[in-house]
Structure formats: structure tokens, C-alpha cells
N, C-alpha and C. Protein backbone atom coordinates (compact mmCIF):
# COMPACT_ATOMS: atom_id res chain seq x y z
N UNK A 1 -103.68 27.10 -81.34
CA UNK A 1 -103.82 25.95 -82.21
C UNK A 1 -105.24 25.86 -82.77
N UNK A 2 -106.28 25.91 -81.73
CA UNK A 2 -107.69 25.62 -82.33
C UNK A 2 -107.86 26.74 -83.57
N UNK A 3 -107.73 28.59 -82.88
CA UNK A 3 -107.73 28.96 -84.24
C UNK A 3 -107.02 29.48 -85.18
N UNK A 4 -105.91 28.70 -85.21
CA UNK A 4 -105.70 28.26 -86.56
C UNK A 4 -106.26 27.26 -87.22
N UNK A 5 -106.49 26.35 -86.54
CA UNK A 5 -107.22 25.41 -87.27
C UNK A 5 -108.76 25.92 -87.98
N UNK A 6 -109.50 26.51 -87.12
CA UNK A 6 -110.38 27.47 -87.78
C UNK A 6 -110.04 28.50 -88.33
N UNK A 7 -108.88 29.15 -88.86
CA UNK A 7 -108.68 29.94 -90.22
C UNK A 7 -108.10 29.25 -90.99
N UNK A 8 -107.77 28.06 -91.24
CA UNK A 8 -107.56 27.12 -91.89
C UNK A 8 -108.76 27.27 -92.44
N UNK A 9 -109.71 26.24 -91.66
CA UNK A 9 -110.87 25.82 -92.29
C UNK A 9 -111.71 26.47 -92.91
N UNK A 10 -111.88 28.04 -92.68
CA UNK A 10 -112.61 28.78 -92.64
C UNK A 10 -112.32 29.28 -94.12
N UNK A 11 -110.88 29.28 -94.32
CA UNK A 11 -109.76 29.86 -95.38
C UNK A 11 -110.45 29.23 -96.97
N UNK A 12 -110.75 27.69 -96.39
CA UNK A 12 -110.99 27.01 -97.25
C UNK A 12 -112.63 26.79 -97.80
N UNK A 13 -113.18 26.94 -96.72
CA UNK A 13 -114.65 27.07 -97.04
C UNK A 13 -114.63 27.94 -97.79
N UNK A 14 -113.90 28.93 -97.50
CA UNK A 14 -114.44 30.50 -97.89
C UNK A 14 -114.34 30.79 -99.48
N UNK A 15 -113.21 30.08 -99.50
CA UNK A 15 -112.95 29.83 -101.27
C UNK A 15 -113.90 28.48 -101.97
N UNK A 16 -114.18 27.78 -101.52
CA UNK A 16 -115.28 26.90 -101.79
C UNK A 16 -116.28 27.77 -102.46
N UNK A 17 -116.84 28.22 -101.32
CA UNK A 17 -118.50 28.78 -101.69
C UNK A 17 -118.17 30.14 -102.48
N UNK A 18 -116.86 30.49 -102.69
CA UNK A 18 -116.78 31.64 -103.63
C UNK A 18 -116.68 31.36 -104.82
N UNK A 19 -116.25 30.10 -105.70
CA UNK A 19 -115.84 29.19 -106.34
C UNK A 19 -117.89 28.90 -107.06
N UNK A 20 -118.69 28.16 -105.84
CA UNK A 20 -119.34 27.97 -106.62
C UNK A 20 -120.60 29.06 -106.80
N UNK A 21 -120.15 30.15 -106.08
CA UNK A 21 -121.01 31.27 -106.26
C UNK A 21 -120.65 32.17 -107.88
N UNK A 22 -119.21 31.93 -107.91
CA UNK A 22 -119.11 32.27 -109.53
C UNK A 22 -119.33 31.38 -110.35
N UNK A 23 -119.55 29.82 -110.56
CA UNK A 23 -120.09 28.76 -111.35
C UNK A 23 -121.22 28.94 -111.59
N UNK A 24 -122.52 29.98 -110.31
CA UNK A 24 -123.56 29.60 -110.53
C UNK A 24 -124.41 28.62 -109.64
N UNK A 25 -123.34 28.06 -108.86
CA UNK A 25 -124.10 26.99 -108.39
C UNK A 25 -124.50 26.57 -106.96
N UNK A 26 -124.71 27.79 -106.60
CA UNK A 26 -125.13 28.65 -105.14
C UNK A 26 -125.52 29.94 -105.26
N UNK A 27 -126.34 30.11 -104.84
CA UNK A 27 -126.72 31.69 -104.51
C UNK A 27 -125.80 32.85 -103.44
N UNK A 28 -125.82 33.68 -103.83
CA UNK A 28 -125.41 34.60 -102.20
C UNK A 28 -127.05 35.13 -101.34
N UNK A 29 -126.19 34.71 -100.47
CA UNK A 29 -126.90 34.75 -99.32
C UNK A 29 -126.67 36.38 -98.23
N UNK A 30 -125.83 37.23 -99.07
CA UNK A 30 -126.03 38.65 -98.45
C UNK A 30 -124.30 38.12 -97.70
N UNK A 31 -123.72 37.61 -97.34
CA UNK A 31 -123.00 37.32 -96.41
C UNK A 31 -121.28 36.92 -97.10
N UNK A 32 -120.49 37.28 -96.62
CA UNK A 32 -119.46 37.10 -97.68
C UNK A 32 -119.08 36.03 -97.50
N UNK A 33 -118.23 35.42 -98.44
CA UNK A 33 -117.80 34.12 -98.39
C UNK A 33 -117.23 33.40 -97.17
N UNK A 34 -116.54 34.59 -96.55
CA UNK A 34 -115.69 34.70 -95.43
C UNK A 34 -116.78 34.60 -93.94
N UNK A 35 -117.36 34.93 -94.15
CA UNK A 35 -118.36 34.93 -93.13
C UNK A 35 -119.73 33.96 -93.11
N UNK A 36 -119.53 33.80 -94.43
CA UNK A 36 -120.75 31.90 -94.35
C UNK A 36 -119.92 31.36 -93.69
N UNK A 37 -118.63 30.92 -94.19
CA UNK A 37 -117.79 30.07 -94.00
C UNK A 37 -117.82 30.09 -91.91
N UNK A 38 -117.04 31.16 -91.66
CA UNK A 38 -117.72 31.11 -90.25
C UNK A 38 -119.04 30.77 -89.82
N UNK A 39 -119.95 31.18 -90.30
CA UNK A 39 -120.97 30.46 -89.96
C UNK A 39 -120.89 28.94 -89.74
N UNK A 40 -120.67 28.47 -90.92
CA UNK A 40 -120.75 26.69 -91.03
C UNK A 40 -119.63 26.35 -89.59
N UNK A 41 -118.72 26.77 -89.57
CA UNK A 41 -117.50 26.58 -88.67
C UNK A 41 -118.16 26.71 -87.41
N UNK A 42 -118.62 27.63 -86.63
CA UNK A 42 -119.65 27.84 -85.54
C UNK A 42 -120.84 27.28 -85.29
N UNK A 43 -121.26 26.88 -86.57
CA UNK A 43 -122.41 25.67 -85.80
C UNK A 43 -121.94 24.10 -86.13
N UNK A 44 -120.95 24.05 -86.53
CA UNK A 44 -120.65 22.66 -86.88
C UNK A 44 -119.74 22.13 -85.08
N UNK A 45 -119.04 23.32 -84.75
CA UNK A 45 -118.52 23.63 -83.27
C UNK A 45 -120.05 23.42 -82.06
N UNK A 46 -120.92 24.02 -82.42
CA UNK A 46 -122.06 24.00 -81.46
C UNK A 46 -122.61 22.75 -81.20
N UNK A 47 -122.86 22.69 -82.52
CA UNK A 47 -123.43 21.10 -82.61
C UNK A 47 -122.54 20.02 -82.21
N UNK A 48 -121.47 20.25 -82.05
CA UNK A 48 -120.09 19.11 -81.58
C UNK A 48 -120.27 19.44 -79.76
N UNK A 49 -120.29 20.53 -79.68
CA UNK A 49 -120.34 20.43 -77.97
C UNK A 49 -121.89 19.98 -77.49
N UNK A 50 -123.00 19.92 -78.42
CA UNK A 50 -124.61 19.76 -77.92
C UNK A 50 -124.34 18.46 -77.84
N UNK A 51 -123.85 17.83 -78.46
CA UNK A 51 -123.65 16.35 -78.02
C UNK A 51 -123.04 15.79 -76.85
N UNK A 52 -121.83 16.71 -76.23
CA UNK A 52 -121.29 16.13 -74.59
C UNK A 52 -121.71 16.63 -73.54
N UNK A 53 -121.88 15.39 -73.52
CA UNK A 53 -122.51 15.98 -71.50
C UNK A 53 -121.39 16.37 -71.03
N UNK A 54 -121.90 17.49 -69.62
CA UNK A 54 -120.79 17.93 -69.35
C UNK A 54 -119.76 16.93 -68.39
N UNK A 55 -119.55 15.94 -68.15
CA UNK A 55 -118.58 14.93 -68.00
C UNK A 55 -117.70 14.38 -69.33
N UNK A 56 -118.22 14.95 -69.98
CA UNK A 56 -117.22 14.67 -71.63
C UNK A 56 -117.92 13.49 -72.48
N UNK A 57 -118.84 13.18 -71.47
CA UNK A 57 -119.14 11.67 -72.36
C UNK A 57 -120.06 11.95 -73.17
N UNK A 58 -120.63 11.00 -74.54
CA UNK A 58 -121.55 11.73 -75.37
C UNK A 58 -123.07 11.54 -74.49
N UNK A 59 -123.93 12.65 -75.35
CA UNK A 59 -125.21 12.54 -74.67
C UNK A 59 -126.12 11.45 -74.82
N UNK A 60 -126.85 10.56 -74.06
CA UNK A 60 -127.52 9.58 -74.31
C UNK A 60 -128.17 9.06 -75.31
N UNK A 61 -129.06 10.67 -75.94
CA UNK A 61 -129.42 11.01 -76.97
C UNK A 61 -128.92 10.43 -78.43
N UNK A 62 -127.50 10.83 -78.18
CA UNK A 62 -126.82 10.78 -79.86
C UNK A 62 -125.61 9.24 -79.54
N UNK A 63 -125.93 7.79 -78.73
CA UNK A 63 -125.48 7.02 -78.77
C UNK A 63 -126.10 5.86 -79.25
């Protein structure tokens, strides 16, 4: 389930930033569309778990 949900998402980024890389209105960054897109997906995931303590609850920090 999760990845599908991340080739979903990923599916869709990926055509995003390909979209505005032919408009012009992004640069490439060496990295294919397909693989920014993972990128964003993997730290948007990192940054979602840096927030729970490991009891599940959020970190003190980000309440």
C-alpha cells in the first residue's frame, strides 16, 4: 500500500517538474524527473518521521 502510494506520488511529481522544465520554469538539476521526484518523496518521509518521538507522539519541539 505505502508504495504505491509513493509511485503514485512520485508518478505525479515526476510529470510536474517535467512539465515545468519544458515551460522554462525550472532548471534541471542533472537528475531526472523521476528521481527529483523521489527525492522530494524521501525527505518529505524523513522529515515526517523527525518529528515523532519514538512513542509515536510528536516531538516537543514541533508542538
Amino acid at each position: 500500500m505505502l508504495q504505491e502510494r509513493h509511485r503514485a506520488l512520485i508518478s505525479i511529481l515526476a510529470a510536474t517538474i517535467r512539465n515545468r522544465r519544458e515551460s522554462g520554469a525550472a532548471a534541471d538539476d542533472g537528475l531526472t524527473p523521476e528521481h527529483a521526484a523521489a527525492v522530494v518523496v524521501a525527505t518529505w518521509e524523513g522529515l515526517g518521521e523527525a518529528t515523532r518521538r519514538v512513542d509515536g507522539q510528536p516531538s516537543p519541539a514541533m508542538t
